[in-house]
N, C-alpha and C. Protein backbone atom coordinates (compact mmCIF):
# COMPACT_ATOMS: atom_id res chain seq x y z
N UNK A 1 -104.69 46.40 -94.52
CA UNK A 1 -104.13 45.85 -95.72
C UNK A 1 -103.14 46.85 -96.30
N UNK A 2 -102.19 46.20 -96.49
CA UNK A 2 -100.73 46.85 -97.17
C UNK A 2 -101.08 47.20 -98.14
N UNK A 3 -100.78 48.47 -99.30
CA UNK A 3 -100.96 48.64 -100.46
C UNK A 3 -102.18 49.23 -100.97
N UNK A 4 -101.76 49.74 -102.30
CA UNK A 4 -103.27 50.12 -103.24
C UNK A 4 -103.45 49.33 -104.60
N UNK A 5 -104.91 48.98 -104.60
CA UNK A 5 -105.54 47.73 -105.65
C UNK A 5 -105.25 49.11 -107.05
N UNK A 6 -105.72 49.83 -106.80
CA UNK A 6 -105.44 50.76 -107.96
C UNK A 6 -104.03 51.41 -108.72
N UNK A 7 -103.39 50.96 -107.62
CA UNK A 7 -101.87 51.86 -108.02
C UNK A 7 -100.93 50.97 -109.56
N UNK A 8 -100.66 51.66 -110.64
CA UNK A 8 -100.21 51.30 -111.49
C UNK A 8 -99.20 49.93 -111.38
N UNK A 9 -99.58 48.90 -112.23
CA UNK A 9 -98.43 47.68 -111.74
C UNK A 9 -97.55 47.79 -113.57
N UNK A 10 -96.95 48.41 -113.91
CA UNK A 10 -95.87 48.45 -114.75
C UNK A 10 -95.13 47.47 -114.62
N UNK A 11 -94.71 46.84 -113.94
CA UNK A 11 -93.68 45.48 -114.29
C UNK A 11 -94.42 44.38 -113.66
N UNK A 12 -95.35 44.47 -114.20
CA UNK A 12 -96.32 42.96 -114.11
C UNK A 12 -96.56 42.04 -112.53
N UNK A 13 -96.05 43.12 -111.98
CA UNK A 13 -96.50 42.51 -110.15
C UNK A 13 -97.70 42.81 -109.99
N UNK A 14 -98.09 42.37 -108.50
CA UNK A 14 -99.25 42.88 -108.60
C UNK A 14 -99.22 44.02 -107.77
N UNK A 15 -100.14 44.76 -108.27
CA UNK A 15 -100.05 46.49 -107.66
C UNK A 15 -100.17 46.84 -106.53
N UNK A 16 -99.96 45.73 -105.51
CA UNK A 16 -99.68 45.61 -103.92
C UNK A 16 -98.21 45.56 -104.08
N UNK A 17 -97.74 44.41 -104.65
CA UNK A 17 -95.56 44.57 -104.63
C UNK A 17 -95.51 46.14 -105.26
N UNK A 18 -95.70 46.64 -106.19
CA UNK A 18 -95.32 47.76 -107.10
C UNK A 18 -95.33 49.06 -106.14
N UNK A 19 -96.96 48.96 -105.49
CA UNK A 19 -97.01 49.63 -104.66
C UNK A 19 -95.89 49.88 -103.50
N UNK A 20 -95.80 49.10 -102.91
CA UNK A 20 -94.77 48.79 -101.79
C UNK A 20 -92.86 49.03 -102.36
N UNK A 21 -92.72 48.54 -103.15
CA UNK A 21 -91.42 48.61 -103.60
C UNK A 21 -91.28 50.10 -103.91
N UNK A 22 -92.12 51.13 -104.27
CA UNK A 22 -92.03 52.56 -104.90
C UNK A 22 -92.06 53.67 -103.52
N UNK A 23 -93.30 53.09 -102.51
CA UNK A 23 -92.92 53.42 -101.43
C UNK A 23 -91.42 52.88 -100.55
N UNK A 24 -91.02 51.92 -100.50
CA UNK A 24 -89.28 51.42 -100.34
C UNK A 24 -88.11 52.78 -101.05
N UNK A 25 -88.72 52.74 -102.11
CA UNK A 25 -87.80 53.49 -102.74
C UNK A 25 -87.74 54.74 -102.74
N UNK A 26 -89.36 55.90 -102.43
CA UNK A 26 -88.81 56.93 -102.17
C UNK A 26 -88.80 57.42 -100.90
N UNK A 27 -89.02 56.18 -99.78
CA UNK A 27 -88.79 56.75 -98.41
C UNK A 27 -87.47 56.07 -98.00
N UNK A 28 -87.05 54.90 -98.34
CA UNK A 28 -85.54 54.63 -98.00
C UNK A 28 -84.61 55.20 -98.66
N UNK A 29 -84.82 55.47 -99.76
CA UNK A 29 -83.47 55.88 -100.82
C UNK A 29 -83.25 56.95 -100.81
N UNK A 30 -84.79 57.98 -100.49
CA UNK A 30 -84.54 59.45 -100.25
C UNK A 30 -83.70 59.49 -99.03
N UNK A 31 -84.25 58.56 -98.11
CA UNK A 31 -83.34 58.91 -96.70
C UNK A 31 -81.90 58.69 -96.75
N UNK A 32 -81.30 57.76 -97.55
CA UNK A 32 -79.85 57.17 -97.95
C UNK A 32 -79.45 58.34 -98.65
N UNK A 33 -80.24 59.03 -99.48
CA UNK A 33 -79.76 60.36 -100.33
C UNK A 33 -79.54 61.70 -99.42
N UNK A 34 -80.33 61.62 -98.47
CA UNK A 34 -80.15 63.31 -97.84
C UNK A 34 -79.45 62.87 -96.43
N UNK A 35 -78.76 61.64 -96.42
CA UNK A 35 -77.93 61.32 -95.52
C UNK A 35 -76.41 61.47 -96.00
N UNK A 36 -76.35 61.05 -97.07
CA UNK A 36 -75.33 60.89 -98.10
C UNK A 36 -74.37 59.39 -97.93
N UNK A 37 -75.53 58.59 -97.88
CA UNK A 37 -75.23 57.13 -96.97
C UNK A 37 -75.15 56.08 -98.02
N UNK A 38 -74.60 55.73 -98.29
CA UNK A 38 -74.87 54.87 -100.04
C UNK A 38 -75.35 54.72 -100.60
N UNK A 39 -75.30 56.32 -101.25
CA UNK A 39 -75.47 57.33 -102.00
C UNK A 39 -75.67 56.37 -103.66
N UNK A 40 -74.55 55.80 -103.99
CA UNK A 40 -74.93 55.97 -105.57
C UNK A 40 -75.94 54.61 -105.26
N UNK A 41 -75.86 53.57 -104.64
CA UNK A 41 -76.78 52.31 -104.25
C UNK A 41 -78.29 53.31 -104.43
N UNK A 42 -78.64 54.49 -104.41
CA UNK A 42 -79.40 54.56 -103.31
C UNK A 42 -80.20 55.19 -105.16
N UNK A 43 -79.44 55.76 -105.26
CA UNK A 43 -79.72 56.89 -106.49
C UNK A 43 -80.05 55.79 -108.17
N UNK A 44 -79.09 54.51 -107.96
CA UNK A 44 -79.50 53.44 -108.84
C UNK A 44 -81.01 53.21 -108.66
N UNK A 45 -81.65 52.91 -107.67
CA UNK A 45 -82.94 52.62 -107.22
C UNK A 45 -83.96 53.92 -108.21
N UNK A 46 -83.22 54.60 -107.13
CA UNK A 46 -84.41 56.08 -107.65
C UNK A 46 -84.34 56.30 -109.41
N UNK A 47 -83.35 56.58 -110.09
CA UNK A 47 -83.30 56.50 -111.39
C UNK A 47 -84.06 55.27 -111.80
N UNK A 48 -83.84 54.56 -111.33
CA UNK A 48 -85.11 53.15 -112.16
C UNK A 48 -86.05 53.95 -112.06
N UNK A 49 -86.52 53.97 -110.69
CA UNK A 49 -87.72 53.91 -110.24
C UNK A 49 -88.92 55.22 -111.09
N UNK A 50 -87.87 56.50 -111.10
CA UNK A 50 -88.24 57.95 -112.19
C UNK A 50 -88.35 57.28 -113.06
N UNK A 51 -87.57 56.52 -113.97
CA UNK A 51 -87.42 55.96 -114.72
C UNK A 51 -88.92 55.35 -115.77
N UNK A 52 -89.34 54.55 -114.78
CA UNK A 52 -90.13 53.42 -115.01
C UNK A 52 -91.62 54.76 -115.01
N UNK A 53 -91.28 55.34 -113.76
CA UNK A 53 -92.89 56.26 -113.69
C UNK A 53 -92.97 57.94 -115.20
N UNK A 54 -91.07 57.88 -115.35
CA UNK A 54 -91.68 59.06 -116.31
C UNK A 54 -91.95 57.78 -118.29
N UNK A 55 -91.50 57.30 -118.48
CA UNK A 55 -91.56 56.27 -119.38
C UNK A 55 -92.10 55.16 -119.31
N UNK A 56 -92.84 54.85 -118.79
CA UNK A 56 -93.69 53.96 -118.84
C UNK A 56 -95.04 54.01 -117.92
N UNK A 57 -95.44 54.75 -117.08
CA UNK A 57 -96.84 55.28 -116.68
C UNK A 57 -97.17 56.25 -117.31
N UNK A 58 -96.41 57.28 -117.53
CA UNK A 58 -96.24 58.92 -117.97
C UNK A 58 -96.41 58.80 -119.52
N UNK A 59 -96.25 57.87 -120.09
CA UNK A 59 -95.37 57.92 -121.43
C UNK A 59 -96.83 58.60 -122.41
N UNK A 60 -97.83 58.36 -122.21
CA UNK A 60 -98.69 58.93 -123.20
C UNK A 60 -99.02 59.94 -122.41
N UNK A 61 -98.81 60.74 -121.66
CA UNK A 61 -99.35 62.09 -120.75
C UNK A 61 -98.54 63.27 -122.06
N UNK A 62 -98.65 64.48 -121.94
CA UNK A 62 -98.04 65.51 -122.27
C UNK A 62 -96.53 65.57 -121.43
N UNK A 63 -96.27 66.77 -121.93
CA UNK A 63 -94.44 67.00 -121.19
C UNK A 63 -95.15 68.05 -119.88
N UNK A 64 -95.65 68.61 -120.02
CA UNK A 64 -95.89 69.29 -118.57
C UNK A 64 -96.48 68.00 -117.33
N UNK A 65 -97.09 67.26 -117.71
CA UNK A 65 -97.85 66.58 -116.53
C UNK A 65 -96.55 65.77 -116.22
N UNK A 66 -95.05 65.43 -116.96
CA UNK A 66 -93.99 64.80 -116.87
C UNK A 66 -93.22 65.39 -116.20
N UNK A 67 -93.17 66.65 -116.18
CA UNK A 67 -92.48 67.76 -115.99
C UNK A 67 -91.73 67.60 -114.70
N UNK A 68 -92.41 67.29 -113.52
CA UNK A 68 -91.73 66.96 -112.22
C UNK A 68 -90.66 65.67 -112.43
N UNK A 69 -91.13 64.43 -112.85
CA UNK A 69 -90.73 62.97 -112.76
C UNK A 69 -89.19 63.37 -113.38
N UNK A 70 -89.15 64.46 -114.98
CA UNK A 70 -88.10 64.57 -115.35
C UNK A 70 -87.05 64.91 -114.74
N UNK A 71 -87.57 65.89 -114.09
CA UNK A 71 -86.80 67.21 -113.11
C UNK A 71 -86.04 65.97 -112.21
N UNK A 72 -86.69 65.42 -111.14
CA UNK A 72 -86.41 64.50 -110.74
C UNK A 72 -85.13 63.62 -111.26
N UNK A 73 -85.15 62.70 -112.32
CA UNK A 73 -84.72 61.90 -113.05
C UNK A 73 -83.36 62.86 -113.25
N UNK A 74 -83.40 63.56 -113.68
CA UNK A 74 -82.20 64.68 -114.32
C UNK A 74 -81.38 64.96 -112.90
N UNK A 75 -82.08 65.40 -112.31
CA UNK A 75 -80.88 65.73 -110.73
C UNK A 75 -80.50 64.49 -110.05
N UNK A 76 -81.22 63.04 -110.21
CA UNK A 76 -80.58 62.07 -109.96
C UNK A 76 -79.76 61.78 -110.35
N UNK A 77 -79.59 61.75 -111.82
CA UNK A 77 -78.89 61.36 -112.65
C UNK A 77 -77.43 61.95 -112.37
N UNK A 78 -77.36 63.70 -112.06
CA UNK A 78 -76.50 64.38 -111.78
C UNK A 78 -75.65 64.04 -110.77
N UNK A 79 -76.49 63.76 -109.92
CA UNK A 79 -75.82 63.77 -108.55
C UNK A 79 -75.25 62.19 -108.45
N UNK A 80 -75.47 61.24 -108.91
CA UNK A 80 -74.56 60.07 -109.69
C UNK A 80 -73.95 60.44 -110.26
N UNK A 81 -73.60 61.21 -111.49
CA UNK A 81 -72.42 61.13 -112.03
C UNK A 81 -71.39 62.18 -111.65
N UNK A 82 -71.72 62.96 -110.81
CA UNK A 82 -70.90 63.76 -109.77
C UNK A 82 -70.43 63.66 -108.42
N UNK A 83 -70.98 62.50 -107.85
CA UNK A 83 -70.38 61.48 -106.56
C UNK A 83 -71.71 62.69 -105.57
N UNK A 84 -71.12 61.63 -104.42
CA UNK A 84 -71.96 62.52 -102.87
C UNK A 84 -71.27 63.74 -102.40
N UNK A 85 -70.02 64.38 -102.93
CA UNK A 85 -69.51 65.35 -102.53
C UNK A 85 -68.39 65.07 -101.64
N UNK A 86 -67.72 66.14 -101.01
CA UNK A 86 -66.13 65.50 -99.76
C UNK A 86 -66.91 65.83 -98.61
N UNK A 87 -68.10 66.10 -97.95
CA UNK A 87 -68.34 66.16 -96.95
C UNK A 87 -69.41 65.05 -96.42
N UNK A 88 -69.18 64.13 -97.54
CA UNK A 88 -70.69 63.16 -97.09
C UNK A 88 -70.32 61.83 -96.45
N UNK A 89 -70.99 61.11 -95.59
CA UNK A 89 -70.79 60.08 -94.87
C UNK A 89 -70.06 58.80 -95.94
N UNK A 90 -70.42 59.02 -97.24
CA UNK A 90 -70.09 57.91 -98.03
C UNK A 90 -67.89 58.48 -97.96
N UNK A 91 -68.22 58.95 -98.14
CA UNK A 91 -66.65 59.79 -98.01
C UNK A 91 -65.89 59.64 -97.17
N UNK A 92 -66.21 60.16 -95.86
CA UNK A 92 -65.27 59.73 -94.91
C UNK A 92 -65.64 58.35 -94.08
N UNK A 93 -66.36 57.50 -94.61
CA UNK A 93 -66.53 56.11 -93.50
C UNK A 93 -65.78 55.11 -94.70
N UNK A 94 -66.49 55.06 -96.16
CA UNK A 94 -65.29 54.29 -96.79
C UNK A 94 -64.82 54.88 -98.04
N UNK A 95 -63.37 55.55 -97.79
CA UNK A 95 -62.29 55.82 -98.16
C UNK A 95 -61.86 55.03 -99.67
C-alpha cells in the first residue's frame, strides 16, 4: 500500500494523495532543481510545498523546530528570483 495513514493531510486530501504529492515534489522537483531542468516550474512546486509544511503543519511549533523548512523556503525562493544561472540546461536548450 502506497502512502502513510498518519502523514499530515493539510489541504483536505486524504493523507495517502498528500502523502504522495510531497513525495512527487521533493524527489522530482529536487531532481529538476540539481539538473537545472525547469528550474523555475520546478521551484514553484517546492515553495508551495515549504510553504504549506513551514505555515501550516509547523505553524504552532517554535522557530527552531521551523528552522530547516525556512532555510529551505528562503534559498528557494532565491534561486527563483535569481534564474538557474548561464550554465544550466534551462539556458542553453531554450534560449
Amino acid at each position: 500500500m502506497v502512502g502513510n495513514k498518519d502523514f499530515p493531510d493539510s489541504l483536505q486530501f486524504s493523507p495517502m494523495i498528500s502523502h504522495g504529492l510531497a513525495v512527487f515534489t521533493e524527489l522530482v522537483c529536487s531532481i529538476l532543481l540539481v539538473l537545472a531542468l525547469f528550474t523555475r516550474f520546478a521551484l514553484i512546486i517546492l515553495i508551495g510545498c515549504m510553504s504549506i509544511i513551514t505555515f501550516l503543519i509547523y505553524s504552532s511549533d517554535p522557530l527552531g523546530d521551523k528552522e530547516h523548512t525556512i532555510l529551505y523556503l528562503f534559498t528557494y525562493l532565491a534561486i527563483f528570483l535569481t534564474g538557474a544561472g548561464k550554465y544550466s540546461i534551462d539556458k542553453n536548450v531554450f534560449k
